[in-house]
N, C-alpha and C. Protein backbone atom coordinates (compact mmCIF):
# COMPACT_ATOMS: atom_id res chain seq x y z
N UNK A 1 117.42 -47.64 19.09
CA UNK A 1 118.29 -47.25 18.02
C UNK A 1 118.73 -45.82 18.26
N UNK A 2 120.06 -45.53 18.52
CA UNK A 2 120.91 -44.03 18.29
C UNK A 2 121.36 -43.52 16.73
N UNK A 3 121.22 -42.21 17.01
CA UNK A 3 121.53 -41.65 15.79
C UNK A 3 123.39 -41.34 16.10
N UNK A 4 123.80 -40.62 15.20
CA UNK A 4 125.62 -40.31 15.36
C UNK A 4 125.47 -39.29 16.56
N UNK A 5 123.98 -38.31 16.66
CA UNK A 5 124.30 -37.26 17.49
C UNK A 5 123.49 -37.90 18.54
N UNK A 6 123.44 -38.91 19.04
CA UNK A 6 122.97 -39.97 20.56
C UNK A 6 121.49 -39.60 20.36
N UNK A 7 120.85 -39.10 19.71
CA UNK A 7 119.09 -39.21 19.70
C UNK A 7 118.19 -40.60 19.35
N UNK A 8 117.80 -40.96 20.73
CA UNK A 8 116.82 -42.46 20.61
C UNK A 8 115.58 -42.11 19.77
N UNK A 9 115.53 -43.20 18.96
CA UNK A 9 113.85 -42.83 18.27
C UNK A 9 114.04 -42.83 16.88
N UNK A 10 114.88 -42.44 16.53
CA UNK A 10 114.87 -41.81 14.81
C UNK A 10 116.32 -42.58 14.07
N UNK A 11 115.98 -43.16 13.42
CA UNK A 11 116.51 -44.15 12.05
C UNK A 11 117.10 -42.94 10.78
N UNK A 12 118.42 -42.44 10.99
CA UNK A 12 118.75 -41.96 10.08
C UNK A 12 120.36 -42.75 9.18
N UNK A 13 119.70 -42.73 8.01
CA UNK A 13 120.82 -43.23 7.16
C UNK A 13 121.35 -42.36 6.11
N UNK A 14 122.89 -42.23 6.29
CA UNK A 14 123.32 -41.12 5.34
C UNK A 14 123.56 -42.09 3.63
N UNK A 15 122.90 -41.67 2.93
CA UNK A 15 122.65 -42.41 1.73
C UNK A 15 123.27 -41.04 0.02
N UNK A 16 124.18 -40.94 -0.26
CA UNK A 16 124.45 -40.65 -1.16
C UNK A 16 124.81 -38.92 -0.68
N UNK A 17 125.09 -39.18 0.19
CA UNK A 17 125.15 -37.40 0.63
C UNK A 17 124.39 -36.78 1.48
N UNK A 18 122.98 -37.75 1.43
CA UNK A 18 121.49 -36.97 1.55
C UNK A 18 120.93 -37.63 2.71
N UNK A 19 120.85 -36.63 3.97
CA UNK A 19 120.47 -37.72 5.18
C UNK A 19 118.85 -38.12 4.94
N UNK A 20 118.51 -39.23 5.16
CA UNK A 20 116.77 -39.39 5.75
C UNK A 20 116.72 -40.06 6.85
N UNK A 21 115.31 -40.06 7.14
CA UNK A 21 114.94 -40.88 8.38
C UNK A 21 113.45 -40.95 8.41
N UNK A 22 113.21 -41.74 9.19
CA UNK A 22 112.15 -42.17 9.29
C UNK A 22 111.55 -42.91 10.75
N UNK A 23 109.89 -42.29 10.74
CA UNK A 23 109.09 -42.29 11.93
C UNK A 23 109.19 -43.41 12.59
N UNK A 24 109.86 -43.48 13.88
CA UNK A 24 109.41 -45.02 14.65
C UNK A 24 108.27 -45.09 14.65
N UNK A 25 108.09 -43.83 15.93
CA UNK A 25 106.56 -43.83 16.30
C UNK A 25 106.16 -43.01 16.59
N UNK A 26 104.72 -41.99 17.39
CA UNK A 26 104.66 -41.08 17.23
C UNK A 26 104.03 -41.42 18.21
N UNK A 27 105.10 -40.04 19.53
CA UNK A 27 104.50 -40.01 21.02
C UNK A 27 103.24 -39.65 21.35
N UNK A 28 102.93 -38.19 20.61
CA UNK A 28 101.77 -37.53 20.89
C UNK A 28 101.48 -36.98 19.66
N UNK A 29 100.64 -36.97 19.36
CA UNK A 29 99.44 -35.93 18.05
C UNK A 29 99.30 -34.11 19.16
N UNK A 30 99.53 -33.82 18.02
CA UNK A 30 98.83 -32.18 18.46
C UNK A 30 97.77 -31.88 18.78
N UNK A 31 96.51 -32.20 17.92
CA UNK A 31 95.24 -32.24 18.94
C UNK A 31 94.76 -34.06 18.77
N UNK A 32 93.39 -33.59 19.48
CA UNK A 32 92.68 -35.30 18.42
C UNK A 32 91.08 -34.82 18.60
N UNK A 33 91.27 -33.58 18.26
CA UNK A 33 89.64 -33.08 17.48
C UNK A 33 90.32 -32.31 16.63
N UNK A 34 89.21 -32.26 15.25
CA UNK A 34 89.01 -31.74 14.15
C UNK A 34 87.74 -31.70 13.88
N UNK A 35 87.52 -30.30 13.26
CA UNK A 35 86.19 -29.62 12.61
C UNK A 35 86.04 -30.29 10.83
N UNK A 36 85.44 -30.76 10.90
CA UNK A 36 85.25 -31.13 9.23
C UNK A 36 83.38 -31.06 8.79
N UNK A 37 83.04 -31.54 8.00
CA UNK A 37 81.92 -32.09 7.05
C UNK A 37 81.81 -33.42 7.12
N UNK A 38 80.42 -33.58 7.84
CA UNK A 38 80.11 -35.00 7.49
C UNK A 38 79.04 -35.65 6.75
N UNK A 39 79.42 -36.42 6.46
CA UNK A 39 78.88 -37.93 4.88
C UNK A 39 78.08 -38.76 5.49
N UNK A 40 77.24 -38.93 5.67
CA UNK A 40 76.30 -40.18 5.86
C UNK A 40 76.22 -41.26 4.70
N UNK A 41 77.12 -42.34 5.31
CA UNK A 41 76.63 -43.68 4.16
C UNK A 41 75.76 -44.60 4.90
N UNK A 42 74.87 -44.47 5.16
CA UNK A 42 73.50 -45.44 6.11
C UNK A 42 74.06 -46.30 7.10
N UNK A 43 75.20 -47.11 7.21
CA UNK A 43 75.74 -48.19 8.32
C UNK A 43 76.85 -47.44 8.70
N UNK A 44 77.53 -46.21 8.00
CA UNK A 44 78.60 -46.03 8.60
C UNK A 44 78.83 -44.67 8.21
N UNK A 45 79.90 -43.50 8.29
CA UNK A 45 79.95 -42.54 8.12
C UNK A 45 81.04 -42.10 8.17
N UNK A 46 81.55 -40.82 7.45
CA UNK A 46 82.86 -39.91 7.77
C UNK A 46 83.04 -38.73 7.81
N UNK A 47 84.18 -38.69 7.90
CA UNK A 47 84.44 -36.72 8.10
C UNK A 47 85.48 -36.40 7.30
N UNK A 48 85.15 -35.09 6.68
CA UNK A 48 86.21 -34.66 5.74
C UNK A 48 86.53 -33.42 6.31
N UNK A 49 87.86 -33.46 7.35
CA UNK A 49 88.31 -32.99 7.68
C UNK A 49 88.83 -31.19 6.86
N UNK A 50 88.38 -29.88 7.55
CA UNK A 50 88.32 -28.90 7.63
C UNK A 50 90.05 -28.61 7.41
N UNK A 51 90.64 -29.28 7.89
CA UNK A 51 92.47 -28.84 7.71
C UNK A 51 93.05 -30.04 6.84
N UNK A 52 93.29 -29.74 5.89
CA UNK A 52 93.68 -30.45 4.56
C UNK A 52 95.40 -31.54 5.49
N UNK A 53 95.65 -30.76 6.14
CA UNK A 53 97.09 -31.18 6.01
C UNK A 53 96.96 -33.03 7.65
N UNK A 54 95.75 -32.94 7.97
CA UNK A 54 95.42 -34.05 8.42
C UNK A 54 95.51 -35.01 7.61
N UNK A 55 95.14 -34.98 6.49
CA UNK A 55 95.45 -36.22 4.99
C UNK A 55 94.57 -36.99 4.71
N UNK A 56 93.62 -37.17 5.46
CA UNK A 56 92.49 -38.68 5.42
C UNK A 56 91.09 -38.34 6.31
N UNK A 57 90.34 -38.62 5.24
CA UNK A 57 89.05 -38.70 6.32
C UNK A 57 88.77 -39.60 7.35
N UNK A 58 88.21 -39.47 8.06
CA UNK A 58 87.91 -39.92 9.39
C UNK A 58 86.76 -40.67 9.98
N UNK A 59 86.91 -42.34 9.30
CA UNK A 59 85.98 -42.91 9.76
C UNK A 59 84.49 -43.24 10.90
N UNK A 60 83.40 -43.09 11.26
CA UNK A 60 82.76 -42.87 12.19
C UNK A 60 81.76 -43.57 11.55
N UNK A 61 81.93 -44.94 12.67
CA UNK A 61 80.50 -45.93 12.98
C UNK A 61 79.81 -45.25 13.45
N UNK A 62 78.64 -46.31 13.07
CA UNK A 62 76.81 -45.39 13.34
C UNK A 62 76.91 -45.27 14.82
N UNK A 63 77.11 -45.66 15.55
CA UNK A 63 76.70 -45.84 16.81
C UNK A 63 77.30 -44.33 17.08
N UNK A 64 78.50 -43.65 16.57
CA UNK A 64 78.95 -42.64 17.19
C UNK A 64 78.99 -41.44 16.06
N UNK A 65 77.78 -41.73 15.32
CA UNK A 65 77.24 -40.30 14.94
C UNK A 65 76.59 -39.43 15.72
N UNK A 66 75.82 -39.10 16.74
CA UNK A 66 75.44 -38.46 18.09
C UNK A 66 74.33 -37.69 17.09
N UNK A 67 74.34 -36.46 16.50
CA UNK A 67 73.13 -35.94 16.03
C UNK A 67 73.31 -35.30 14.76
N UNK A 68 74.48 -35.56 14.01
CA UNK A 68 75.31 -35.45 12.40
C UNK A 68 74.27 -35.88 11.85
N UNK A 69 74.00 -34.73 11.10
CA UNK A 69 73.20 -35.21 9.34
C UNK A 69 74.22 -34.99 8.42
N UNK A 70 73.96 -35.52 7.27
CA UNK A 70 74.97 -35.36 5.70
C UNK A 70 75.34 -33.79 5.82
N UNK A 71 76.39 -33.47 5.61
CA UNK A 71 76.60 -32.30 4.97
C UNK A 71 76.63 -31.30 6.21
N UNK A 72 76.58 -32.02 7.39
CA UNK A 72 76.72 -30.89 8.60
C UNK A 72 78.21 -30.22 9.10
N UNK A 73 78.42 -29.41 9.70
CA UNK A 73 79.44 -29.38 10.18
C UNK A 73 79.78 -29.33 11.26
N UNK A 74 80.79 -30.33 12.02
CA UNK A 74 80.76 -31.03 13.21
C UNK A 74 81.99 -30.58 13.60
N UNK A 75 82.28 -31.28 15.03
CA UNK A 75 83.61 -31.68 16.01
C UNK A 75 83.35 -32.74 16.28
N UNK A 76 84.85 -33.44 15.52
CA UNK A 76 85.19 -34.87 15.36
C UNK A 76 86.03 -35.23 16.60
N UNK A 77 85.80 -35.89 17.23
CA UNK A 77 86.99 -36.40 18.42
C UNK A 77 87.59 -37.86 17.90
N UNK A 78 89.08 -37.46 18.01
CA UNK A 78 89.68 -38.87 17.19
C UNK A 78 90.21 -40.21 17.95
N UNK A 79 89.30 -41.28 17.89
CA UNK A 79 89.55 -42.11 18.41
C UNK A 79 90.93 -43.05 18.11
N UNK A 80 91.19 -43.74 17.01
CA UNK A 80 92.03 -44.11 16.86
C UNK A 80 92.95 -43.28 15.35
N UNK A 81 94.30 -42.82 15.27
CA UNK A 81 95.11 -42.08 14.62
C UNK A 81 95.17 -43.17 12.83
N UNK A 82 95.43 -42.63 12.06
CA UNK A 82 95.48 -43.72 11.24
C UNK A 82 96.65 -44.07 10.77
N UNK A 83 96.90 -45.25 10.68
CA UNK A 83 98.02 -46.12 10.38
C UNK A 83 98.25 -47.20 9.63
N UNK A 84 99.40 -47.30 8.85
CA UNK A 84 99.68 -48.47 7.86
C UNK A 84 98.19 -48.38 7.09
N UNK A 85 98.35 -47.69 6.34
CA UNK A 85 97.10 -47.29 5.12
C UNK A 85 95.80 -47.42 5.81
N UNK A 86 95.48 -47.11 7.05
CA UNK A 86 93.99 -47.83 7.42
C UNK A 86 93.72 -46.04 7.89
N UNK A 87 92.22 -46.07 7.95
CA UNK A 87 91.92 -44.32 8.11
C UNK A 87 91.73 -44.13 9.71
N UNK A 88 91.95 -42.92 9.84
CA UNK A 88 91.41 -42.95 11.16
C UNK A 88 90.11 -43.08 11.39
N UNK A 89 89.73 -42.94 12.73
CA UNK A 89 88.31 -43.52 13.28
C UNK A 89 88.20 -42.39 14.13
N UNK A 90 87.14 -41.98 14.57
CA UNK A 90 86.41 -41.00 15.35
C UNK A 90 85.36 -40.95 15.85
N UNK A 91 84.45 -40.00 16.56
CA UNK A 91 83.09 -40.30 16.88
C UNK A 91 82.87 -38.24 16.75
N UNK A 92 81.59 -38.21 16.69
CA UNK A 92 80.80 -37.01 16.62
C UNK A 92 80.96 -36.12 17.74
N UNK A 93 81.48 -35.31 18.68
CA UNK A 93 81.20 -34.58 19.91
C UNK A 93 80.70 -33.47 20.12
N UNK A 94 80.28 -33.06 18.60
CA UNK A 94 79.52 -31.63 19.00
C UNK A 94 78.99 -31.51 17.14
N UNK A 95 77.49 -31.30 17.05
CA UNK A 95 77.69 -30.35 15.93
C UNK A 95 77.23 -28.80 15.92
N UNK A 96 77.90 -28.32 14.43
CA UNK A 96 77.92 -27.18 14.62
C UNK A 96 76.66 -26.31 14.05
N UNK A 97 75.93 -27.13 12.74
CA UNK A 97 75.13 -26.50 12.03
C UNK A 97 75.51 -26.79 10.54
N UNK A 98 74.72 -26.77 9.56
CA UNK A 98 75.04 -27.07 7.98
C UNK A 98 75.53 -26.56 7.40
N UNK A 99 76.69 -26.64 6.63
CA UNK A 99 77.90 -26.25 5.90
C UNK A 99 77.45 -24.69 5.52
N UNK A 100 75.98 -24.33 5.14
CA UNK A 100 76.34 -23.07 4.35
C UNK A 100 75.35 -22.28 5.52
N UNK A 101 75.20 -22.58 6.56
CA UNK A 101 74.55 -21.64 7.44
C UNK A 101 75.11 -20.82 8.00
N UNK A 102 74.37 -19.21 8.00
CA UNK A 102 74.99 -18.63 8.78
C UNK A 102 75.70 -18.23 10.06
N UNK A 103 76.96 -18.08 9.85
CA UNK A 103 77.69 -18.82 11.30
C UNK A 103 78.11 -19.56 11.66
N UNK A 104 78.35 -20.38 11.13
CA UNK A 104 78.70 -21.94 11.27
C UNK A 104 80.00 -22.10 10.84
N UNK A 105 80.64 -21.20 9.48
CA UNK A 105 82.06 -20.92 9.17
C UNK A 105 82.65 -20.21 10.06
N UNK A 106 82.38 -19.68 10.86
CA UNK A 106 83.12 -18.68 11.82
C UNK A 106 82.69 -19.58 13.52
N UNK A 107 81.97 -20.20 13.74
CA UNK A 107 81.95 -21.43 14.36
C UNK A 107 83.25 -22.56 14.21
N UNK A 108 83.14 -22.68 13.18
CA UNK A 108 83.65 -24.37 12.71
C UNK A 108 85.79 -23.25 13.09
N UNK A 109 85.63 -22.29 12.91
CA UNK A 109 87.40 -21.27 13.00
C UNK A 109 87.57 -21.46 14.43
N UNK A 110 86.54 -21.19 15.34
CA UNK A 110 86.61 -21.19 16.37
C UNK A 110 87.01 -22.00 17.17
N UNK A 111 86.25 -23.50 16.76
CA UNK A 111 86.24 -24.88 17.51
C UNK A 111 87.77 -25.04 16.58
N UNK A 112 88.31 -25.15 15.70
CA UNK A 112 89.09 -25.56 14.86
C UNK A 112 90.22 -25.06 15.72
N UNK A 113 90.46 -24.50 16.25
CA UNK A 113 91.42 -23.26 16.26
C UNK A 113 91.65 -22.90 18.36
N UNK A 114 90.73 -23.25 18.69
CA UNK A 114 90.21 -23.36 19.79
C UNK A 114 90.33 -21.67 20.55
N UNK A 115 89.71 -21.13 19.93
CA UNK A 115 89.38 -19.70 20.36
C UNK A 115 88.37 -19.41 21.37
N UNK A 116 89.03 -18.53 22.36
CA UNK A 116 87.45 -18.02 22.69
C UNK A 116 86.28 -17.28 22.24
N UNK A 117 85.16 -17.85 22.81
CA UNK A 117 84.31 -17.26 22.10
C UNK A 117 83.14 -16.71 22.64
N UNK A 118 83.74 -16.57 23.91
CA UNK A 118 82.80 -15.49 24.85
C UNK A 118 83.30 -14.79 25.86
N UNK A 119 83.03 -13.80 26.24
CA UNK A 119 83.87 -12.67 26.70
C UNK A 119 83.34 -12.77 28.28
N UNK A 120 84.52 -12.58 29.00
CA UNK A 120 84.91 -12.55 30.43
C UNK A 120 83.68 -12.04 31.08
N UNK A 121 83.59 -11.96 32.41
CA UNK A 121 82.68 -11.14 33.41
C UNK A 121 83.12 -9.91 33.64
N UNK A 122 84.38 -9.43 33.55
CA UNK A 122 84.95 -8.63 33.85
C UNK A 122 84.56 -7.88 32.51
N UNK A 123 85.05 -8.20 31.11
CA UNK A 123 84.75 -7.41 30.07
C UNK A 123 83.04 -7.07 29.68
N UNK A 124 81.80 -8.10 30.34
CA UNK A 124 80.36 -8.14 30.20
C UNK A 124 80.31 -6.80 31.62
N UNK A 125 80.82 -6.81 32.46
CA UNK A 125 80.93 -5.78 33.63
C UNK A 125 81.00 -4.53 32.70
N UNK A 126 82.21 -4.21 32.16
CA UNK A 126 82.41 -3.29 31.85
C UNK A 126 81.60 -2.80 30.77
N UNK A 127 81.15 -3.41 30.27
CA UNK A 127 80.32 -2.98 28.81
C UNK A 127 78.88 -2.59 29.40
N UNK A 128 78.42 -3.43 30.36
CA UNK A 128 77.40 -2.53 30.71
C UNK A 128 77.43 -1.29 31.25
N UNK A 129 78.19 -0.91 31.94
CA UNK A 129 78.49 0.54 32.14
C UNK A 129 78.48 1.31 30.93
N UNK A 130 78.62 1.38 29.61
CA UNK A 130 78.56 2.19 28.55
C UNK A 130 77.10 2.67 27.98
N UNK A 131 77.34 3.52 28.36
CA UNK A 131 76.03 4.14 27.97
C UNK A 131 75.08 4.25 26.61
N UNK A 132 74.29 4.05 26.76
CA UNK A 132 73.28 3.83 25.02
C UNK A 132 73.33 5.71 24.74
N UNK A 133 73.43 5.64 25.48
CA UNK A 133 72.71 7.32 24.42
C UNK A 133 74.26 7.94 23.91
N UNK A 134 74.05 8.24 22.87
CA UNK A 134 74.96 9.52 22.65
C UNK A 134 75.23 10.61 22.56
N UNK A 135 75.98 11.07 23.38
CA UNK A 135 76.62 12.75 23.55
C UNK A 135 76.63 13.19 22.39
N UNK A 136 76.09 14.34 22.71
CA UNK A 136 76.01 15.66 21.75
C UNK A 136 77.74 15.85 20.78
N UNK A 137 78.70 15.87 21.81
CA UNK A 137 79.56 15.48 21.27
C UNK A 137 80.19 14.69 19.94
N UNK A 138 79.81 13.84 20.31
CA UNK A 138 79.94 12.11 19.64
C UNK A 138 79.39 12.81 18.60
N UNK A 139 77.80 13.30 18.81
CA UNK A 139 77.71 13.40 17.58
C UNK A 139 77.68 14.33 16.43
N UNK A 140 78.52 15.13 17.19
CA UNK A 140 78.89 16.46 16.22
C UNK A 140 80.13 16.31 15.46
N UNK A 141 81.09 14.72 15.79
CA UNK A 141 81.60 14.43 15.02
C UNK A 141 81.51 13.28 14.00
N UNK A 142 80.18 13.19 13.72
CA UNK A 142 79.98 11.89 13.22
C UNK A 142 78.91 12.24 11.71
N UNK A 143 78.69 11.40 11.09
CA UNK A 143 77.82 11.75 9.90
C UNK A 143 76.65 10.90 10.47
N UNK A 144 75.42 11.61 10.84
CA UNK A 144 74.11 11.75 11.48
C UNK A 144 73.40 10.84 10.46
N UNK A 145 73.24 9.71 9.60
CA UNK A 145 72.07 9.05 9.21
C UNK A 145 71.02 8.68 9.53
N UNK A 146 70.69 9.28 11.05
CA UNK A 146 69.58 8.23 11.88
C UNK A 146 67.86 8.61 10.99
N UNK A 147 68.37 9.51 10.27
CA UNK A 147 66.46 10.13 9.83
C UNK A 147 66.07 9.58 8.11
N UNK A 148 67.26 8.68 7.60
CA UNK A 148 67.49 8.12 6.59
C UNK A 148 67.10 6.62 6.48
N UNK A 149 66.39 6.38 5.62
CA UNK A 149 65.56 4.70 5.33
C UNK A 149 66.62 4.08 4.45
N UNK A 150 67.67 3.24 5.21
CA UNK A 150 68.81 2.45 4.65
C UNK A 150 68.54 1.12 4.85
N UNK A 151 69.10 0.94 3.43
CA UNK A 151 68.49 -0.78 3.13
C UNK A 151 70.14 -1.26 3.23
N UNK A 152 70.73 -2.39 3.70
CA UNK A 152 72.06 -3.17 4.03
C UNK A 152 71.86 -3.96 2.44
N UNK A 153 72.94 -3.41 1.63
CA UNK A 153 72.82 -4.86 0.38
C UNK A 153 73.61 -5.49 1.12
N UNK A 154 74.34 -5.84 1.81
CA UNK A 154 75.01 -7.49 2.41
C UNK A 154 74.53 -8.69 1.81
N UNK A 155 74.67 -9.80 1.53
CA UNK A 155 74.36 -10.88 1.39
C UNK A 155 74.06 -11.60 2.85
N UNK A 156 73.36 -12.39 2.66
CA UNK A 156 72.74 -13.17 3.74
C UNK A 156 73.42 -14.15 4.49
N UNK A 157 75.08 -13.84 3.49
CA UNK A 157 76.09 -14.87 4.44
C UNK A 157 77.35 -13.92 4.44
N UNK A 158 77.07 -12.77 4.67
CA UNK A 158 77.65 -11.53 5.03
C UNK A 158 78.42 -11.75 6.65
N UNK A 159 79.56 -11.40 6.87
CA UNK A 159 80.10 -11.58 8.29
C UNK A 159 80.12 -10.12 9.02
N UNK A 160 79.91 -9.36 7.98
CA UNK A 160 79.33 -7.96 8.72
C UNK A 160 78.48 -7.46 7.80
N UNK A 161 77.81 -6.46 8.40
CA UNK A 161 76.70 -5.27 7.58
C UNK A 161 76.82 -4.50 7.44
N UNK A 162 78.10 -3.98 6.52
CA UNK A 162 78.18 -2.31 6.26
C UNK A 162 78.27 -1.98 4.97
N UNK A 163 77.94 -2.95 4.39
CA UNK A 163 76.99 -2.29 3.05
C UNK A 163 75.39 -1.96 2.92
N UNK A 164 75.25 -0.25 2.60
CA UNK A 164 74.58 0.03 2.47
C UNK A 164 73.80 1.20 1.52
N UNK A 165 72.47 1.20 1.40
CA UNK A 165 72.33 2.04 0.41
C UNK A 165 71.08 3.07 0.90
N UNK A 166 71.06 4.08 0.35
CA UNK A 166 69.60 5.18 0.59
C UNK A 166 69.31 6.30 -0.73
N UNK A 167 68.22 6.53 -0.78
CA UNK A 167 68.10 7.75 -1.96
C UNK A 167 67.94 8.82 -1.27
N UNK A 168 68.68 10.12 -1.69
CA UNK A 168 68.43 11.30 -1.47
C UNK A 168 67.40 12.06 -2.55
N UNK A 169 66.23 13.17 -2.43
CA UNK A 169 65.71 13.75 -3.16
C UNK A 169 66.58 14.96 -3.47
N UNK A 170 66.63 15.91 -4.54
CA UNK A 170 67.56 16.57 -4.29
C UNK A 170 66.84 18.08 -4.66
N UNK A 171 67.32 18.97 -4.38
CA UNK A 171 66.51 20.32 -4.26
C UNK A 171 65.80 20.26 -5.92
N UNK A 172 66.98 20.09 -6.78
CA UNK A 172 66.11 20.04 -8.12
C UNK A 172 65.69 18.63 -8.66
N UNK A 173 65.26 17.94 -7.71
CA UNK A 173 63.66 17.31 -7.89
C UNK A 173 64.34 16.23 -8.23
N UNK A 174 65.69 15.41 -8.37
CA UNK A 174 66.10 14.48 -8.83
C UNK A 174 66.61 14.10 -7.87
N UNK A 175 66.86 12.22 -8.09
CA UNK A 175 67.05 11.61 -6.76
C UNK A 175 68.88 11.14 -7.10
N UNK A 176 69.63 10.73 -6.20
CA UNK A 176 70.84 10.38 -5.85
C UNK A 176 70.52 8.81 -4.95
N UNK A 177 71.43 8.10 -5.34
CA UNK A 177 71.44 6.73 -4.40
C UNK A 177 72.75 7.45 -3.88
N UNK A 178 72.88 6.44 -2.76
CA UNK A 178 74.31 7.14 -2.44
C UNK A 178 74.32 5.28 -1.36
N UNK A 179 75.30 5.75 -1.29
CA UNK A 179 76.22 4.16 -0.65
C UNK A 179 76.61 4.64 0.90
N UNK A 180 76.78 3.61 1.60
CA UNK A 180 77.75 3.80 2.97
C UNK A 180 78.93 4.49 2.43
N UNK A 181 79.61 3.97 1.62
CA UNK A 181 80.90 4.10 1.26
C UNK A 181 80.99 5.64 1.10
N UNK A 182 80.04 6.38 0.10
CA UNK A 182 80.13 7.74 0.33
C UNK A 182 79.85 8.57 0.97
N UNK A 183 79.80 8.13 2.33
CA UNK A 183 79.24 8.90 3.37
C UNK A 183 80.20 8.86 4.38
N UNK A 184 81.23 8.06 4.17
CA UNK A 184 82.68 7.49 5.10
C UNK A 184 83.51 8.52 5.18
């Protein structure tokens, strides 16, 4: 089937002004893994896909749960796409760790997203060359905390640690908390 402008594939009908058309078929998918959450129902299982705009969870017989518990968060490899109301199907290829563990959200971005997530030989080369100690320099421009007992309030699902806190005594005998923040 041709369209008016000779394009095979696509069914367009001009209907009241307003062109539409609609999917023959669909050559290729963009990926066919997705990071989601998975459900254990005892004979069979699914995934609730991490990117909303996939549309449907993702069926997965027992046989190809691999090492998914309830509530984990995995990489789904998609076996069959879903079609004419039926869901897709998948199997397990990696998990990542349980939905609220640390790391596992910044895991699940990674695989999702397909980032790297470990740094070259060339950049591990270079970093060892940097020296641990610091120049006198360095640190004559820096605010010196090292002789200070600082507690991190972060939360325990914190993606960095730079909240922090310490008491100062103060010449007249009274104490100060003071924050990272005021020491910036």
């Amino acid at each position: 089937m041709s369209t008016p402008g000779g394009r095979k594939g696509i069914d367009i009908s001009n209907n009241r002004n307003r062109a539409e058309a609609r999917i023959i078929r669909i050559l290729k998918h963009e990926k066919d893994t997705l990071v989601g959450t998975f459900k254990n129902n005892k004979n069979y299982g699914f995934v609730i896909p991490d990117d909303k705009k996939f549309g449907t969870d993702i069926y997965i017989a027992k046989k190809n749960f691999g090492d998914a518990k309830n509530n984990y968060k995995v990489v789904v490899k998609i076996t069959k796409f879903p079609e004419n109301d039926k869901s897709a199907e998948g199997e397990i290829i990696e998990v990542l760790g349980k939905i609220n563990e640390a790391g596992v959200d910044m895991l699940s971005l990674i695989k999702e997203y397909n980032l790297p997530y470990e740094f070259s030989k060339k950049v591990m080369n270079e970093a060892a060359t940097v020296s641990e100690e610091i120049s006198p320099e360095d640190i004559a421009n820096r605010v010196d905390l090292r002789d200070k007992q600082i507690l991190t309030i972060d939360g325990e699902d914190a993606k960095d640690l730079d909240d922090a806190v310490y008491v100062e005594k103060t010449k007249e005998g009274t104490y100060i908390l003071r924050s990272s923040y005021s020491r910036c």
